[in-house]
N, C-alpha and C. Protein backbone atom coordinates (compact mmCIF):
# COMPACT_ATOMS: atom_id res chain seq x y z
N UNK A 1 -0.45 5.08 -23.08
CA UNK A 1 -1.33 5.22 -21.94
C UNK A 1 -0.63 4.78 -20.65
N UNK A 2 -0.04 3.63 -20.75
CA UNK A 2 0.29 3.05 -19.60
C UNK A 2 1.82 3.88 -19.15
N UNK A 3 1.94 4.57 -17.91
CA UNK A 3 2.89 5.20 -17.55
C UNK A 3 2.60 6.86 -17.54
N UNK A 4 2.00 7.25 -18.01
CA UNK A 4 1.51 8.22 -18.68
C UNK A 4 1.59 9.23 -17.63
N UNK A 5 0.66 8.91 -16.57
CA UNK A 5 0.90 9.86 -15.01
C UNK A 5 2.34 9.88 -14.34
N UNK A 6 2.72 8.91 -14.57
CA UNK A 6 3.72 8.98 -14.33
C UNK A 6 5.11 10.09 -15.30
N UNK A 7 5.01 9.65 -15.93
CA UNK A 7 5.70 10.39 -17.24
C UNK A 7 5.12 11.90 -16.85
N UNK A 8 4.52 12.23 -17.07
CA UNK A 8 3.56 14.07 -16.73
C UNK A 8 4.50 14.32 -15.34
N UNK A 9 4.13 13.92 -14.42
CA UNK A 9 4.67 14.13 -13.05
C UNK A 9 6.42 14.49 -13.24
N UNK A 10 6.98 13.14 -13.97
CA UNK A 10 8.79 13.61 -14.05
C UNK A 10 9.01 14.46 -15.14
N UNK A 11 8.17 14.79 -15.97
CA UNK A 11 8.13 16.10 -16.84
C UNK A 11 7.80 17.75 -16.45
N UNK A 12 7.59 17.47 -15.49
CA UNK A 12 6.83 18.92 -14.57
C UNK A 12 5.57 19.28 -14.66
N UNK A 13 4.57 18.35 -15.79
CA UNK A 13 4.00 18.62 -16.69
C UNK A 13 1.85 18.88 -15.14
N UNK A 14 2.43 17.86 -14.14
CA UNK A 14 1.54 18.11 -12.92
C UNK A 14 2.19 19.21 -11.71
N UNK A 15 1.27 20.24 -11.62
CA UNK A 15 1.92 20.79 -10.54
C UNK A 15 1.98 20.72 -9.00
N UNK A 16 0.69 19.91 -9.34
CA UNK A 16 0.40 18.69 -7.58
C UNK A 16 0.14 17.59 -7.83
N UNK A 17 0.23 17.16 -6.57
CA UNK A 17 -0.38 15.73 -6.39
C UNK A 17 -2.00 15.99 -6.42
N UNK A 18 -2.54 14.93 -6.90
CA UNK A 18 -4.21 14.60 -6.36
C UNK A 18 -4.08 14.33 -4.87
N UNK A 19 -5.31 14.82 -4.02
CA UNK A 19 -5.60 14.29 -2.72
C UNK A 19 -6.35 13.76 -2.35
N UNK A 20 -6.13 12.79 -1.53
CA UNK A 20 -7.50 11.63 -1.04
C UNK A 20 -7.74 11.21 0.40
N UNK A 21 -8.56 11.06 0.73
CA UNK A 21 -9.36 10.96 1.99
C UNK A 21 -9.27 9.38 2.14
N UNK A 22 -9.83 8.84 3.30
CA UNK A 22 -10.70 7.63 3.04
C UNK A 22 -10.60 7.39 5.17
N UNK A 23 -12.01 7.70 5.17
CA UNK A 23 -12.50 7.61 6.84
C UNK A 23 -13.47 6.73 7.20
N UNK A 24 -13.63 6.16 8.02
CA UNK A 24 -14.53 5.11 8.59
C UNK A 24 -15.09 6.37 9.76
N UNK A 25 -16.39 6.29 9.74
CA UNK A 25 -17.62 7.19 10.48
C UNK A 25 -18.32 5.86 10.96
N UNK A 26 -18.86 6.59 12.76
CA UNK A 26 -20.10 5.68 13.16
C UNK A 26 -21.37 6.54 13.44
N UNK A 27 -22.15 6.16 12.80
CA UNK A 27 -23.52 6.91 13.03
C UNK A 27 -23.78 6.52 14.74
N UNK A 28 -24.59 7.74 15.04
CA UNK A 28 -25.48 6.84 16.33
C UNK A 28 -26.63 5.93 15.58
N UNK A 29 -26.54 5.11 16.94
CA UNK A 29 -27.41 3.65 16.96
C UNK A 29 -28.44 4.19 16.08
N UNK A 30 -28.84 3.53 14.74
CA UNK A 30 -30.48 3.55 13.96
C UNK A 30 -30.01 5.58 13.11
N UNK A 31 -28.92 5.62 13.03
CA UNK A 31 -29.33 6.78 12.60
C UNK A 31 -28.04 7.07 11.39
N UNK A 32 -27.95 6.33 10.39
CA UNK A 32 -27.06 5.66 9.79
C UNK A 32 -27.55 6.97 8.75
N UNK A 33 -28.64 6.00 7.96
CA UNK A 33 -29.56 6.19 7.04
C UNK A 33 -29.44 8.17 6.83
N UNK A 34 -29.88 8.40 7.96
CA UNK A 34 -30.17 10.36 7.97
C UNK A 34 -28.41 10.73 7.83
N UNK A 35 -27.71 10.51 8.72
CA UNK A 35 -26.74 10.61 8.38
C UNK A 35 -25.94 10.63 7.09
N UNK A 36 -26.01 9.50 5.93
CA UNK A 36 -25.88 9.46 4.72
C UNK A 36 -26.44 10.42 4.33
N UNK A 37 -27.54 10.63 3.73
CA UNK A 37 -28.61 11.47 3.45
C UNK A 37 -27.60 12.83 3.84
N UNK A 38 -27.33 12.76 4.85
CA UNK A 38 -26.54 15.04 5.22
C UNK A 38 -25.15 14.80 4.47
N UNK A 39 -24.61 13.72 4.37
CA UNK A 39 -23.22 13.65 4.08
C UNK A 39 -23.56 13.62 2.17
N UNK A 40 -24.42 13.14 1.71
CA UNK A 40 -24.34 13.27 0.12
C UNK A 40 -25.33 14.46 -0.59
N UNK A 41 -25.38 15.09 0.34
CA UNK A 41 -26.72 16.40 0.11
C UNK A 41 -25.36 17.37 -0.40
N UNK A 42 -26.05 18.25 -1.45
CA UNK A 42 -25.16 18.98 -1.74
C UNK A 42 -23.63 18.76 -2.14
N UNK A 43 -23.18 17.76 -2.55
CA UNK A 43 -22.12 17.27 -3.08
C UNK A 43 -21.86 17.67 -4.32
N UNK A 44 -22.82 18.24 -5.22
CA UNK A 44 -22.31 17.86 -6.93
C UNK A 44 -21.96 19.59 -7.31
N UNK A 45 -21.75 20.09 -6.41
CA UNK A 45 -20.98 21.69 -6.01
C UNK A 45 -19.81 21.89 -5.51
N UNK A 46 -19.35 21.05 -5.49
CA UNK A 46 -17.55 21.01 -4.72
C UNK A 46 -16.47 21.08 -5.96
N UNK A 47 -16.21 22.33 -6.07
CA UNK A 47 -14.94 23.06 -7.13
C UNK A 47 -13.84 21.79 -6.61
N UNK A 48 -12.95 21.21 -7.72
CA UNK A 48 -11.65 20.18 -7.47
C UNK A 48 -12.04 18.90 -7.07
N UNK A 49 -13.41 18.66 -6.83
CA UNK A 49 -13.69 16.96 -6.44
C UNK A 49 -13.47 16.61 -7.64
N UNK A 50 -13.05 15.10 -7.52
CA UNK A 50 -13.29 14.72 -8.60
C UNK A 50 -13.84 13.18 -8.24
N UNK A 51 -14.19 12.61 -6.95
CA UNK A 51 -14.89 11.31 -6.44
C UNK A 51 -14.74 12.03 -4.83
N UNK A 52 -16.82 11.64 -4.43
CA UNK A 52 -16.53 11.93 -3.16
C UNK A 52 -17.85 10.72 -3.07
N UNK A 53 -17.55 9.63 -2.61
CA UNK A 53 -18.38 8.62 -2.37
C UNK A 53 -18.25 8.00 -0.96
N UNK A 54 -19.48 7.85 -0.29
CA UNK A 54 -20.20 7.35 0.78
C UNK A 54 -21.09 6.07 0.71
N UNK A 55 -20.40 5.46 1.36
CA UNK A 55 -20.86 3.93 1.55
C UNK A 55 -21.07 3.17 2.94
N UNK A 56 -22.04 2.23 2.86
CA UNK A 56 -22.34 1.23 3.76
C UNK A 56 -21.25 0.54 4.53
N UNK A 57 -20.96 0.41 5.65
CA UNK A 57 -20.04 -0.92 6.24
C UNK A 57 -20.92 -2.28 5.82
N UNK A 58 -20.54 -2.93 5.23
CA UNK A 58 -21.30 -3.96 4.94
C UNK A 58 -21.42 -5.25 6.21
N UNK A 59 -20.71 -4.87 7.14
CA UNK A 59 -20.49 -5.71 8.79
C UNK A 59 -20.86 -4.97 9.49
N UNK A 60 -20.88 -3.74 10.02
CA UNK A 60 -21.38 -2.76 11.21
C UNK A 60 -22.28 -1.73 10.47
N UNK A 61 -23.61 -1.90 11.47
CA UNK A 61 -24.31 -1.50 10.66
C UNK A 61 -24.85 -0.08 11.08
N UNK A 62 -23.90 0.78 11.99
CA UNK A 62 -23.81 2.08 12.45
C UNK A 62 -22.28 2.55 11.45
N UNK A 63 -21.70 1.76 10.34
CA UNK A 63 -20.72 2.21 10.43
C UNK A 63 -20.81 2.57 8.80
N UNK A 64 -20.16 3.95 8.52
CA UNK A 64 -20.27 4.65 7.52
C UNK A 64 -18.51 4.86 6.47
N UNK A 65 -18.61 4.35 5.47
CA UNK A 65 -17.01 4.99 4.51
C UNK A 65 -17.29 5.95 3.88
N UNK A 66 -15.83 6.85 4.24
CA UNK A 66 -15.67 7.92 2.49
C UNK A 66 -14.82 8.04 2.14
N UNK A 67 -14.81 8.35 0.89
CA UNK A 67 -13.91 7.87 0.21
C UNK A 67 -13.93 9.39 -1.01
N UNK A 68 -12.53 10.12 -0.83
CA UNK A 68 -12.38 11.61 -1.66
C UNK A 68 -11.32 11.09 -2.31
N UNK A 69 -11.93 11.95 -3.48
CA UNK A 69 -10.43 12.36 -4.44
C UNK A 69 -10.87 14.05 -4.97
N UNK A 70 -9.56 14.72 -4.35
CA UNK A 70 -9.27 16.04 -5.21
C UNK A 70 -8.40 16.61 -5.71
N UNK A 71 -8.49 17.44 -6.74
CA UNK A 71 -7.57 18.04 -7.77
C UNK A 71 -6.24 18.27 -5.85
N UNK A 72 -6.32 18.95 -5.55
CA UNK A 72 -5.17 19.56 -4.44
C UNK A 72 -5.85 19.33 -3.12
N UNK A 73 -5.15 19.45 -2.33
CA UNK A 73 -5.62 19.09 -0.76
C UNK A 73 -6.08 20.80 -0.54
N UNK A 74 -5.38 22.24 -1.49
CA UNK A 74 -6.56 23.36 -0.94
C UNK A 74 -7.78 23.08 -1.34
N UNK A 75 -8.37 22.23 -2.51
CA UNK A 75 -10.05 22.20 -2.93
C UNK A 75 -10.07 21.81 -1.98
N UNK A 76 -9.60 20.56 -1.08
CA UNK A 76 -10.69 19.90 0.26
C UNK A 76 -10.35 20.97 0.96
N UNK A 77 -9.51 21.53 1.03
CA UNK A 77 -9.76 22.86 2.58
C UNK A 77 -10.80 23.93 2.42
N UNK A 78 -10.92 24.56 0.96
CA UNK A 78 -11.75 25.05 0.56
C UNK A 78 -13.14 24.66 0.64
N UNK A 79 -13.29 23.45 0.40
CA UNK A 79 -15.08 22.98 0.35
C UNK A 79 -15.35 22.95 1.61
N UNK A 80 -14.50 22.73 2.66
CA UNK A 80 -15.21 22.41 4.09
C UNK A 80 -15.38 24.03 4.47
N UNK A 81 -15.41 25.32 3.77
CA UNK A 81 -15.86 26.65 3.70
C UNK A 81 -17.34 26.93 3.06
N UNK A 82 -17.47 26.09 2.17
CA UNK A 82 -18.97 26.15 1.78
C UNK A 82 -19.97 26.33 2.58
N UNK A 83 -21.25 27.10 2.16
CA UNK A 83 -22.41 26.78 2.40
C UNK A 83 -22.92 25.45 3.12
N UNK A 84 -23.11 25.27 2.22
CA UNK A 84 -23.89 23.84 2.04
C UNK A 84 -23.37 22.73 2.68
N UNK A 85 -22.11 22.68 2.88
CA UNK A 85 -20.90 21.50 3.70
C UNK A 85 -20.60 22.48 5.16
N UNK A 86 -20.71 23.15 5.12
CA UNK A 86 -20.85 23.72 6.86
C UNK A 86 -22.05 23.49 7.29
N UNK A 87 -23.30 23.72 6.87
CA UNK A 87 -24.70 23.06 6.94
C UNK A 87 -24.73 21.86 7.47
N UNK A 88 -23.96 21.14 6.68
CA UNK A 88 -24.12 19.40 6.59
C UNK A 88 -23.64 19.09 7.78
N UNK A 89 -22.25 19.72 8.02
CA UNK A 89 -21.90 19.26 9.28
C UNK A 89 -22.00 19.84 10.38
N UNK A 90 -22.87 20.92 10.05
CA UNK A 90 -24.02 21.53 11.91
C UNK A 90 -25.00 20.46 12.09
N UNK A 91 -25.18 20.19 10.90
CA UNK A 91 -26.59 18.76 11.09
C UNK A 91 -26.01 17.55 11.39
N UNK A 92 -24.93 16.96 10.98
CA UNK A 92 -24.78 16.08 11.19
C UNK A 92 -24.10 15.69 12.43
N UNK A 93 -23.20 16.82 13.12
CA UNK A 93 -22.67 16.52 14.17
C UNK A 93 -23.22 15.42 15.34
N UNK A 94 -24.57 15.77 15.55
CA UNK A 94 -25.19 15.23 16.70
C UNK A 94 -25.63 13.71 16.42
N UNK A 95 -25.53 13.45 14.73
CA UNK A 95 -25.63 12.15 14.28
C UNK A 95 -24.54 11.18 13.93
N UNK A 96 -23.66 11.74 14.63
CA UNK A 96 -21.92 11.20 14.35
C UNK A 96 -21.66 10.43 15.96
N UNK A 97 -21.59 9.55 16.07
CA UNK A 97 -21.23 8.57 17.31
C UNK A 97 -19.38 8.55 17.88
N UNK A 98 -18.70 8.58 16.33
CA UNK A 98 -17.49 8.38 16.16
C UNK A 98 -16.49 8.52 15.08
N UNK A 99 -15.39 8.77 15.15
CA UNK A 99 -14.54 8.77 13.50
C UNK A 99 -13.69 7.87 14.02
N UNK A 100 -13.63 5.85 13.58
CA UNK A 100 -12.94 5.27 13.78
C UNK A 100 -11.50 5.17 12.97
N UNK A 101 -11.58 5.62 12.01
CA UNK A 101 -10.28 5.71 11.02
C UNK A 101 -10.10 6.80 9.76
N UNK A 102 -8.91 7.19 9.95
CA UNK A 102 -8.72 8.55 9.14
C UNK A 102 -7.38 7.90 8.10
N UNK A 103 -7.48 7.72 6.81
CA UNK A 103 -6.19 8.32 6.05
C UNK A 103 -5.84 9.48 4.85
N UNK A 104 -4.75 9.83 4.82
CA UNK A 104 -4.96 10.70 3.87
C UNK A 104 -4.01 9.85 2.87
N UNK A 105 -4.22 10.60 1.48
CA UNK A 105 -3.75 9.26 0.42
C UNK A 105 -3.17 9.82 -0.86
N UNK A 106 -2.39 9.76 -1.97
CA UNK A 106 -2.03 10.46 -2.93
C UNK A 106 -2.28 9.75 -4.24
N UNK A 107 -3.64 9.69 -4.38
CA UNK A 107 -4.39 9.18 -5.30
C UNK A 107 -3.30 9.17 -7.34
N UNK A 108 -3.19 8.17 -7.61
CA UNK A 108 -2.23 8.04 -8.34
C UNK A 108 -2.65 7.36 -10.27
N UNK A 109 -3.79 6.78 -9.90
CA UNK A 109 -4.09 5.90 -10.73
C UNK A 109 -5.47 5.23 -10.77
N UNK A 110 -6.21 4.82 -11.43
CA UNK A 110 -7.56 4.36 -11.56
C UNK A 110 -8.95 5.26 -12.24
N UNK A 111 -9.88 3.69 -12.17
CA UNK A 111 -10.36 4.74 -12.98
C UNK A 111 -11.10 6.13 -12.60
N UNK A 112 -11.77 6.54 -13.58
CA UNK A 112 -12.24 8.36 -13.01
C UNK A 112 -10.62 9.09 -12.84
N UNK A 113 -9.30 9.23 -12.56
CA UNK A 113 -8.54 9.44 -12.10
C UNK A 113 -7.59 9.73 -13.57
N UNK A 114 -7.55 11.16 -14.23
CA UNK A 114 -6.97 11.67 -15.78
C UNK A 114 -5.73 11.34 -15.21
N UNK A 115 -5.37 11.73 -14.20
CA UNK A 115 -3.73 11.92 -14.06
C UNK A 115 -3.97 13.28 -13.38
């Protein structure tokens, strides 16, 4: 088990990397709550997710995390083509204050995470 992703990867045996997100969002003032609500609507339809979780700032309380993992960085280019995630973010735009922090990440290990 242990090494295992690793081992696949210098075998040829992965043909990408996994891709990962992880952004700090500020709701406008009191409008946190609706915001969440547009950002986890329609989620359990995204071809290549394999973790797309939204969370509380547990100190600012306009302030929103997410946190992706996908099979390839085309599934995330692809889902932001959807229905339902172009929706989300016509609605949500006007409930977005700010995007204080953006990384992108090459998700490697943990759990939920086959290799």
């Amino acid at each position: 088990m242990l090494g295992g992703a690793a081992i696949a990867k210098e075998s040829g045996a992965m043909e990408e990397a996994l891709y990962g997100l992880i952004g700090k969002m500020k709701a406008q003032p009191g409008k946190r709550a609706e915001l969440i609500a547009l950002l986890t609507q329609g989620t359990s339809d995204m071809p290549g997710c394999i973790a797309y979780i939204v969370a509380e700032d547990a100190k600012d309380e306009d302030g929103i995390w997410i946190s992706e993992v996908w099979r390839t960085r085309q599934h995330h280019a692809d889902s932001l083509k959807l229905p339902a995630v172009q929706e989300s973010i016509a609605k949500g735009r006007p409930l977005i204050a700010a995007f204080e922090s953006f990384v992108e990440t090459r998700p490697v290990g943990g759990v939920g995470i086959d290799g």
